[in-house]
N, C-alpha and C. Protein backbone atom coordinates (compact mmCIF):
# COMPACT_ATOMS: atom_id res chain seq x y z
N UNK A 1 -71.16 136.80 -52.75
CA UNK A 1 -71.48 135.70 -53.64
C UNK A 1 -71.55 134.41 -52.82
N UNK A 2 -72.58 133.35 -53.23
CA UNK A 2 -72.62 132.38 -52.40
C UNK A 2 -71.67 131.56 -52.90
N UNK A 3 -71.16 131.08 -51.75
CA UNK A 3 -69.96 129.84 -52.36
C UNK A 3 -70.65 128.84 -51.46
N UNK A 4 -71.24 128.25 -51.68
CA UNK A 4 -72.05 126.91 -50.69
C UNK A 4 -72.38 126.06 -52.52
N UNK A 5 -72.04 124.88 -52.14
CA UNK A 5 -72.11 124.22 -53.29
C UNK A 5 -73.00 123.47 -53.40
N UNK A 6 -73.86 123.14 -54.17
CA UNK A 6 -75.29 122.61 -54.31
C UNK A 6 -75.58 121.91 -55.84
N UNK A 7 -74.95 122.23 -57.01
CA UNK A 7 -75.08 121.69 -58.15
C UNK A 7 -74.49 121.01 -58.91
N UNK A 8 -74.77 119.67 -59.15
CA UNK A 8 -73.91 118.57 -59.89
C UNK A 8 -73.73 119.38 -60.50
N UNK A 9 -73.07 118.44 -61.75
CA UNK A 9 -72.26 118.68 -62.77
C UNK A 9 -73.39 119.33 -63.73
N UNK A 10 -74.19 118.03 -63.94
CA UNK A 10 -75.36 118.48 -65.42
C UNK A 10 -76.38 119.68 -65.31
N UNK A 11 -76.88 120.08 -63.74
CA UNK A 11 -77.37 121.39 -63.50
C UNK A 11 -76.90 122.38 -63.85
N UNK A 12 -75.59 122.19 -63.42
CA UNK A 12 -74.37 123.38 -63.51
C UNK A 12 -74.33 124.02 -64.72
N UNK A 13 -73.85 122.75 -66.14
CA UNK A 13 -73.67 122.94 -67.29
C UNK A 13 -75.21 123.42 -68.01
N UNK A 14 -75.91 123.08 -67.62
CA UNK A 14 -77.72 123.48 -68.27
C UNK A 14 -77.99 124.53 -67.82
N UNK A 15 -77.80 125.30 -66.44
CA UNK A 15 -77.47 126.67 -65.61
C UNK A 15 -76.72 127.69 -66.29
N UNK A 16 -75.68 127.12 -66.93
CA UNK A 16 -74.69 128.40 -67.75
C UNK A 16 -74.93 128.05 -69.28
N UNK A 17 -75.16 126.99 -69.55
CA UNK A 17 -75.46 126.76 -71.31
C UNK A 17 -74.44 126.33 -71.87
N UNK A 18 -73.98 125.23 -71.21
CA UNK A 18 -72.68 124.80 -71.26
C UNK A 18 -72.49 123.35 -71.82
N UNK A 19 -71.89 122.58 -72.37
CA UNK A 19 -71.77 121.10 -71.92
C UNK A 19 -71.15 120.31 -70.87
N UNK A 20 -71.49 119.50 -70.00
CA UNK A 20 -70.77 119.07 -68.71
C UNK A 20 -68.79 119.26 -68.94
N UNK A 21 -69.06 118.32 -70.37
CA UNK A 21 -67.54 117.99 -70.60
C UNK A 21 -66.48 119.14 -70.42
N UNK A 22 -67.49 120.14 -71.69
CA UNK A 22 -66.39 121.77 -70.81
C UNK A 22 -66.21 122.16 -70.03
N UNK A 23 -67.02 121.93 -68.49
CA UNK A 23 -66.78 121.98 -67.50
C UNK A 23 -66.00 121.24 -66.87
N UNK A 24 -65.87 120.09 -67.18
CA UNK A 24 -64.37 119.31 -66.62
C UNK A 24 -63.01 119.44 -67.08
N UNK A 25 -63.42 120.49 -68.44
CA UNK A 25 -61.87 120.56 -69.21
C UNK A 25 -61.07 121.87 -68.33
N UNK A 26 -62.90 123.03 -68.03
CA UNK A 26 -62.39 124.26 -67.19
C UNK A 26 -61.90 123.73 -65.95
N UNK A 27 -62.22 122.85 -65.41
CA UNK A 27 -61.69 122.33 -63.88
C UNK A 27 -60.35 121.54 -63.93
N UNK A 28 -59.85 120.83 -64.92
CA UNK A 28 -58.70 120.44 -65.69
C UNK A 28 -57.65 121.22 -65.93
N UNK A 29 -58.06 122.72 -66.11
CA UNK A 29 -57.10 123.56 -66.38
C UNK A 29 -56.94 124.51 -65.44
N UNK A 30 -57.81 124.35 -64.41
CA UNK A 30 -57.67 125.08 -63.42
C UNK A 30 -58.61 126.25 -63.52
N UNK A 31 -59.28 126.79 -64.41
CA UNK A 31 -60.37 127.84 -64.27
C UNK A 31 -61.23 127.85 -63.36
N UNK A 32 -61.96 126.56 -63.02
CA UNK A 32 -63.00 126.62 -62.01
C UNK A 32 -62.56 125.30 -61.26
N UNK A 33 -62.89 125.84 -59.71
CA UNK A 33 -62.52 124.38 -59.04
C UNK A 33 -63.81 123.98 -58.05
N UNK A 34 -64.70 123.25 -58.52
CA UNK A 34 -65.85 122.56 -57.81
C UNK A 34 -65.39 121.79 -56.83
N UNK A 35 -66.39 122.09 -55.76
CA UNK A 35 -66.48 121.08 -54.49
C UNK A 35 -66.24 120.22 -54.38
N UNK A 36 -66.24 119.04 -54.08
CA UNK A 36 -66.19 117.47 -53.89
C UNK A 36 -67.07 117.19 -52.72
N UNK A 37 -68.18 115.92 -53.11
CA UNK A 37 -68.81 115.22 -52.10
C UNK A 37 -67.89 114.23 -51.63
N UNK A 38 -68.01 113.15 -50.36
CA UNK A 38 -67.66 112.22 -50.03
C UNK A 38 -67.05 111.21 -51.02
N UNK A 39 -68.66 111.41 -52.19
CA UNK A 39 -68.44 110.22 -53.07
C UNK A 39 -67.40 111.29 -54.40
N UNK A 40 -67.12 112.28 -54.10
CA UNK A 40 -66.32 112.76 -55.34
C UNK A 40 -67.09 113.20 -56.48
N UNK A 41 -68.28 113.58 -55.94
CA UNK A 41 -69.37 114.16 -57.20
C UNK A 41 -69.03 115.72 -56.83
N UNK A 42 -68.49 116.53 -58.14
CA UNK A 42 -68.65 117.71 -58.20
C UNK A 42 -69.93 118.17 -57.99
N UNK A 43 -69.85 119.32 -56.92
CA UNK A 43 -71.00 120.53 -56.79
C UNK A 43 -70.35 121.22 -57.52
N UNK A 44 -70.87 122.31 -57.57
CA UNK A 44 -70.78 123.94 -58.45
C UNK A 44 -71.51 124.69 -57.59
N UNK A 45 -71.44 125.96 -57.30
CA UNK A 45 -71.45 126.84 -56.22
C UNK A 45 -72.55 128.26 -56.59
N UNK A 46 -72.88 129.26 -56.46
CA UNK A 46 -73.76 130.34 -57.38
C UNK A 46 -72.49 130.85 -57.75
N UNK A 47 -71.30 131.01 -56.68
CA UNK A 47 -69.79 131.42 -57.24
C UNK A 47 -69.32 131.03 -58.49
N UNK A 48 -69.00 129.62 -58.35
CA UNK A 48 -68.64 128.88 -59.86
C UNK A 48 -69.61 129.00 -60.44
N UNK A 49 -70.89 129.20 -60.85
CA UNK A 49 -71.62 129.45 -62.15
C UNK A 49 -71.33 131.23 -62.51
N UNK A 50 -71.05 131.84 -61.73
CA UNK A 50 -70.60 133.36 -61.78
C UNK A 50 -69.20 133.11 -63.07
N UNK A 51 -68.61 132.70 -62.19
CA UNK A 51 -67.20 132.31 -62.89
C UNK A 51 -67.50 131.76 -64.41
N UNK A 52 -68.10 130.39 -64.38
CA UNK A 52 -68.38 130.12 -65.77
C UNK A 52 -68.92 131.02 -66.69
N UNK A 53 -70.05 131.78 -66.16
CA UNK A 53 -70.62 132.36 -67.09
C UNK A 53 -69.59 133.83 -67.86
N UNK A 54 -68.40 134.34 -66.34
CA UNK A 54 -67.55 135.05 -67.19
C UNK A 54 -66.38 134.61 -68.12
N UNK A 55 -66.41 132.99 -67.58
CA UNK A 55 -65.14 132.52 -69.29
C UNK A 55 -66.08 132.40 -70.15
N UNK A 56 -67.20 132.13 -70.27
CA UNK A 56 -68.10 131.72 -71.50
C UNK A 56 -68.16 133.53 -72.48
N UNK A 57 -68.60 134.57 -71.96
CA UNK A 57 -68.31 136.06 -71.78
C UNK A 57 -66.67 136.25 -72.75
N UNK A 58 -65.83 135.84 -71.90
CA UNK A 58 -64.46 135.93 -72.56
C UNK A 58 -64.25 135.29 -73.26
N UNK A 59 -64.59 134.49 -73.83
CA UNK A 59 -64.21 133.43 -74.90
C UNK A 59 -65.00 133.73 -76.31
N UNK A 60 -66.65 133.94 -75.99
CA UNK A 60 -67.46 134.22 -77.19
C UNK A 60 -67.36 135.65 -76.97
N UNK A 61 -67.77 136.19 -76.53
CA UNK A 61 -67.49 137.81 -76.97
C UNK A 61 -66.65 138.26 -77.26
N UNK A 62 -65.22 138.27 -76.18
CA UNK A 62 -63.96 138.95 -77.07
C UNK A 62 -63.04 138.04 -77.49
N UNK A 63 -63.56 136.34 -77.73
CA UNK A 63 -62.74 136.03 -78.52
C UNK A 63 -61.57 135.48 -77.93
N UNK A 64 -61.20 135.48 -76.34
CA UNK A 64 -59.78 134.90 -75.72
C UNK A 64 -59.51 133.34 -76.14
N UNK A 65 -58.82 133.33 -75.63
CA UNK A 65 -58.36 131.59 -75.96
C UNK A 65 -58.36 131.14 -74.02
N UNK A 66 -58.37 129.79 -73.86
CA UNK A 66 -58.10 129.89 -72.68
C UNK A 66 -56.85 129.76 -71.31
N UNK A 67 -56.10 130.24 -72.66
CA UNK A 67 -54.55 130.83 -72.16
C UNK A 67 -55.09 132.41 -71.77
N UNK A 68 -55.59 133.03 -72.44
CA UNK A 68 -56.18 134.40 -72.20
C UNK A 68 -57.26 134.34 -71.30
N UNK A 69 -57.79 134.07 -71.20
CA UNK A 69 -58.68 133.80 -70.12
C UNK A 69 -58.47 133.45 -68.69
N UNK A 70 -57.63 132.12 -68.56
CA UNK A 70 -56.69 132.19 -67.62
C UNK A 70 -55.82 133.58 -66.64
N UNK A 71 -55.46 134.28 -67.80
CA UNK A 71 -54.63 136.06 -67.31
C UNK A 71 -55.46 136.84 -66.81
N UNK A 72 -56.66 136.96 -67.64
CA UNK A 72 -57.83 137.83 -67.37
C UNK A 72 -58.33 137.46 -65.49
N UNK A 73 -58.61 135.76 -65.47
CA UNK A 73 -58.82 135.61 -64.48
C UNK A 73 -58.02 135.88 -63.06
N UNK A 74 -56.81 136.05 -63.50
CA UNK A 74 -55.83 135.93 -62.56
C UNK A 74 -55.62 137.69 -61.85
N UNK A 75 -55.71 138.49 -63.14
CA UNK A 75 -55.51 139.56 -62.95
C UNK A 75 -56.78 140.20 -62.49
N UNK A 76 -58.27 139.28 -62.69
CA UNK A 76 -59.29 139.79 -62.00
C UNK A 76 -58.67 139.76 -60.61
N UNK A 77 -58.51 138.54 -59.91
CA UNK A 77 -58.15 138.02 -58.35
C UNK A 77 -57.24 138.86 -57.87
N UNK A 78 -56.42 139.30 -58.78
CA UNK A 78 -54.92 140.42 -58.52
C UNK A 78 -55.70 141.39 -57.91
N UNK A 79 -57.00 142.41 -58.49
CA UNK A 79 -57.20 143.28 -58.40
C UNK A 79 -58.41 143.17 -57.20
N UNK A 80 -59.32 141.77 -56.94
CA UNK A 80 -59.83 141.85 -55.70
C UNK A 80 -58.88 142.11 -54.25
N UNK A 81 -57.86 141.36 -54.73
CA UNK A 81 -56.74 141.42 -53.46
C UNK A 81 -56.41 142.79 -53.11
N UNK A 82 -56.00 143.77 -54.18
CA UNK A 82 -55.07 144.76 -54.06
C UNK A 82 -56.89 145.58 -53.63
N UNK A 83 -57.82 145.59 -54.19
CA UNK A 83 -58.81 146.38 -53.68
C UNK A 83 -59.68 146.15 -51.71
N UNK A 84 -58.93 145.04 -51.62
CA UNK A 84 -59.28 144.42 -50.13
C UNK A 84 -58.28 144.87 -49.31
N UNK A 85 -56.80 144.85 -49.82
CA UNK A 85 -55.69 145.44 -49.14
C UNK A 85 -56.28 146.97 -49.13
N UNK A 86 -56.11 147.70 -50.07
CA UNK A 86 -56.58 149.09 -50.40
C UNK A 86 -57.60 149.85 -49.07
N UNK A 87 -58.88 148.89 -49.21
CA UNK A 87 -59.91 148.85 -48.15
C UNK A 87 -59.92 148.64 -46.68
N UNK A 88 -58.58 147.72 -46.30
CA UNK A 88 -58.13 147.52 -44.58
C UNK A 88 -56.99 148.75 -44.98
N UNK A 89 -56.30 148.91 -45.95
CA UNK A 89 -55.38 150.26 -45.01
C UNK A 89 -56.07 151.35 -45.27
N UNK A 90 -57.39 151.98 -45.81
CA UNK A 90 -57.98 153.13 -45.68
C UNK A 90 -58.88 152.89 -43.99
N UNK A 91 -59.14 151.82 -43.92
CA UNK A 91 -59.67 151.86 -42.68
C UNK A 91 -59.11 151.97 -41.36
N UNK A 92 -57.39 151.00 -41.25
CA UNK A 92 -56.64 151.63 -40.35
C UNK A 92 -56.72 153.16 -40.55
N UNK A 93 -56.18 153.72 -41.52
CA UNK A 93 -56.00 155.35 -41.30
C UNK A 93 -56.82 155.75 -41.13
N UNK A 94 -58.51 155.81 -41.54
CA UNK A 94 -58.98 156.26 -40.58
C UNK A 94 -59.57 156.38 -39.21
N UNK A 95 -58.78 155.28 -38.81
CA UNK A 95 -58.43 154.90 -36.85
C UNK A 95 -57.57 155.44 -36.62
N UNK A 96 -56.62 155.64 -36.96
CA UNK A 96 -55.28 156.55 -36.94
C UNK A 96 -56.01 157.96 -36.39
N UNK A 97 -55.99 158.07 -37.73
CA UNK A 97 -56.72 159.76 -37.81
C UNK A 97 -57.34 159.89 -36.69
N UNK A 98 -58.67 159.19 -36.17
CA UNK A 98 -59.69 159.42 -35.17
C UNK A 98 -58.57 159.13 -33.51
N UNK A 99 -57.50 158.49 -33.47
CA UNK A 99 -56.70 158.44 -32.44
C UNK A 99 -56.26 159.71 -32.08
N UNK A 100 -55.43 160.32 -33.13
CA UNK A 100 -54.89 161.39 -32.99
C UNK A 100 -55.76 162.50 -33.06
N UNK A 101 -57.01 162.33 -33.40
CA UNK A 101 -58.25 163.10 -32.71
C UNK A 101 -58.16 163.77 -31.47
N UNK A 102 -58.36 162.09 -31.04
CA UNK A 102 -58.60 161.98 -29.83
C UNK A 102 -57.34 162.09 -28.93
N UNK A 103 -56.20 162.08 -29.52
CA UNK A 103 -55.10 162.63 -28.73
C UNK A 103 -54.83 164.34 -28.09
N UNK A 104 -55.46 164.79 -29.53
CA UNK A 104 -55.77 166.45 -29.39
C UNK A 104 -56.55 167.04 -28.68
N UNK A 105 -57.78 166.27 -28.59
CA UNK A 105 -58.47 166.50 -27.58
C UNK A 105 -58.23 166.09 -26.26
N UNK A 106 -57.69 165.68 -25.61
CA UNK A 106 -57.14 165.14 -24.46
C UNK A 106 -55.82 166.11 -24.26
N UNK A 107 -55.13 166.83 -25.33
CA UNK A 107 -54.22 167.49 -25.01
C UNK A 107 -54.34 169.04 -25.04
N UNK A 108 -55.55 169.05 -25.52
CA UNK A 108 -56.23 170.77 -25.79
C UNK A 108 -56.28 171.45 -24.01
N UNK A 109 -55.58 172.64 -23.62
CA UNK A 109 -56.30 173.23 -22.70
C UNK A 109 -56.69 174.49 -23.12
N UNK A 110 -57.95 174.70 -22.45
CA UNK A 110 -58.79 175.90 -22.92
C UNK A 110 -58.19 177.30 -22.34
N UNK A 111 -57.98 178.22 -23.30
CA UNK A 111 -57.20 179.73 -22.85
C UNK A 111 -58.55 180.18 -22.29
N UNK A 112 -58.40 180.80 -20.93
CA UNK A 112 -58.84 181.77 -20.29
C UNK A 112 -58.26 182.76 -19.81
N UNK A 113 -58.35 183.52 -20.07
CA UNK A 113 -58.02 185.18 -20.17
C UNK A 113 -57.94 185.71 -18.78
N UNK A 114 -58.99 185.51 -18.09
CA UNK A 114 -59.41 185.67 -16.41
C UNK A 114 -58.62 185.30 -15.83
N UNK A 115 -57.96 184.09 -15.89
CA UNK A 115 -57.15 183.91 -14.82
C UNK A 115 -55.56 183.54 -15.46
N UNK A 116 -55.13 184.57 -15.96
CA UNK A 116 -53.85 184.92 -16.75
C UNK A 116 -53.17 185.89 -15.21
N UNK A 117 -51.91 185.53 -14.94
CA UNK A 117 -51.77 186.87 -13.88
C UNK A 117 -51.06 188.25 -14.55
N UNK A 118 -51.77 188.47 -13.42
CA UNK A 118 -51.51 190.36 -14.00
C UNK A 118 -49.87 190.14 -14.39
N UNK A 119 -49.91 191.26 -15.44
CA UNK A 119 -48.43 191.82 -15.93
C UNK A 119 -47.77 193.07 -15.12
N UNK A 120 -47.06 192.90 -14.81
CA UNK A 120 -46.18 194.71 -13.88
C UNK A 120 -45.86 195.25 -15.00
N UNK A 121 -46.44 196.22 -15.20
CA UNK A 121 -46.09 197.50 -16.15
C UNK A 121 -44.74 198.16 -15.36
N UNK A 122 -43.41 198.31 -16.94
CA UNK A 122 -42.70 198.98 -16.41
C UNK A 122 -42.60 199.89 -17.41
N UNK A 123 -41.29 200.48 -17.31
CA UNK A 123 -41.19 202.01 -18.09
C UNK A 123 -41.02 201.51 -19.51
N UNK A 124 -40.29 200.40 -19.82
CA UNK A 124 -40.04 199.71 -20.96
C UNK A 124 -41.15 199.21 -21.81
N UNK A 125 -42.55 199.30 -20.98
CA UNK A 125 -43.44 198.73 -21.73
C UNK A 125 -44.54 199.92 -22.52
């Protein structure tokens, strides 16, 4: 997702179908947090219009409040984290794995039969 910020405020809100003002109440409460220029003019990002368009989603479709919405969001981020953690330790192990590959192979010697030395046959055998 692009997070490079490029859209005032009034693009932003005409972009998701929004009014500006709700967008400062979502940035107020912490739902979405826009860029800042020099001069302190919010951008909005293709990220933050992603975002808006899923509280707008949670709010008119199922109805959350934005105490609920808030959780939803949080527990989205919960589950990018735990799926990014998830994703670096399947990838250590399988470096692991390919080590101890490669340990086996380095520790493999090949049976040859040919040059086994002879056995002395005795009466016992």
């Amino acid at each position: 997702m692009d997070d490079r910020p490029r859209y005032m405020i009034s693009v932003a809100a005409e972009l998701v179908g929004m009014h500006p003002q709700t967008l400062r109440m979502y940035e107020q409460k912490g739902l979405v947090q826009p860029k800042r220029t020099a001069g302190n003019t919010r951008l909005y990002s293709e990220a933050d219009l992603e975002r808006l368009r899923l509280i707008q989603r949670l709010t008119t479709q199922l109805g959350l409040n934005l105490a609920g919405v808030e959780a939803v969001l949080e527990l989205e981020e919960q589950l990018q984290r735990m799926q990014s953690r998830m994703e670096r330790l399947e990838r250590e192990m399988r470096e692991a794995i390919q080590q101890v590959h490669k340990q086996y192979r380095r520790d493999l010697v090949l049976y040859d039969s040919t040059h086994l030395p002879e056995k002395k046959w005795t009466s016992t055998n």
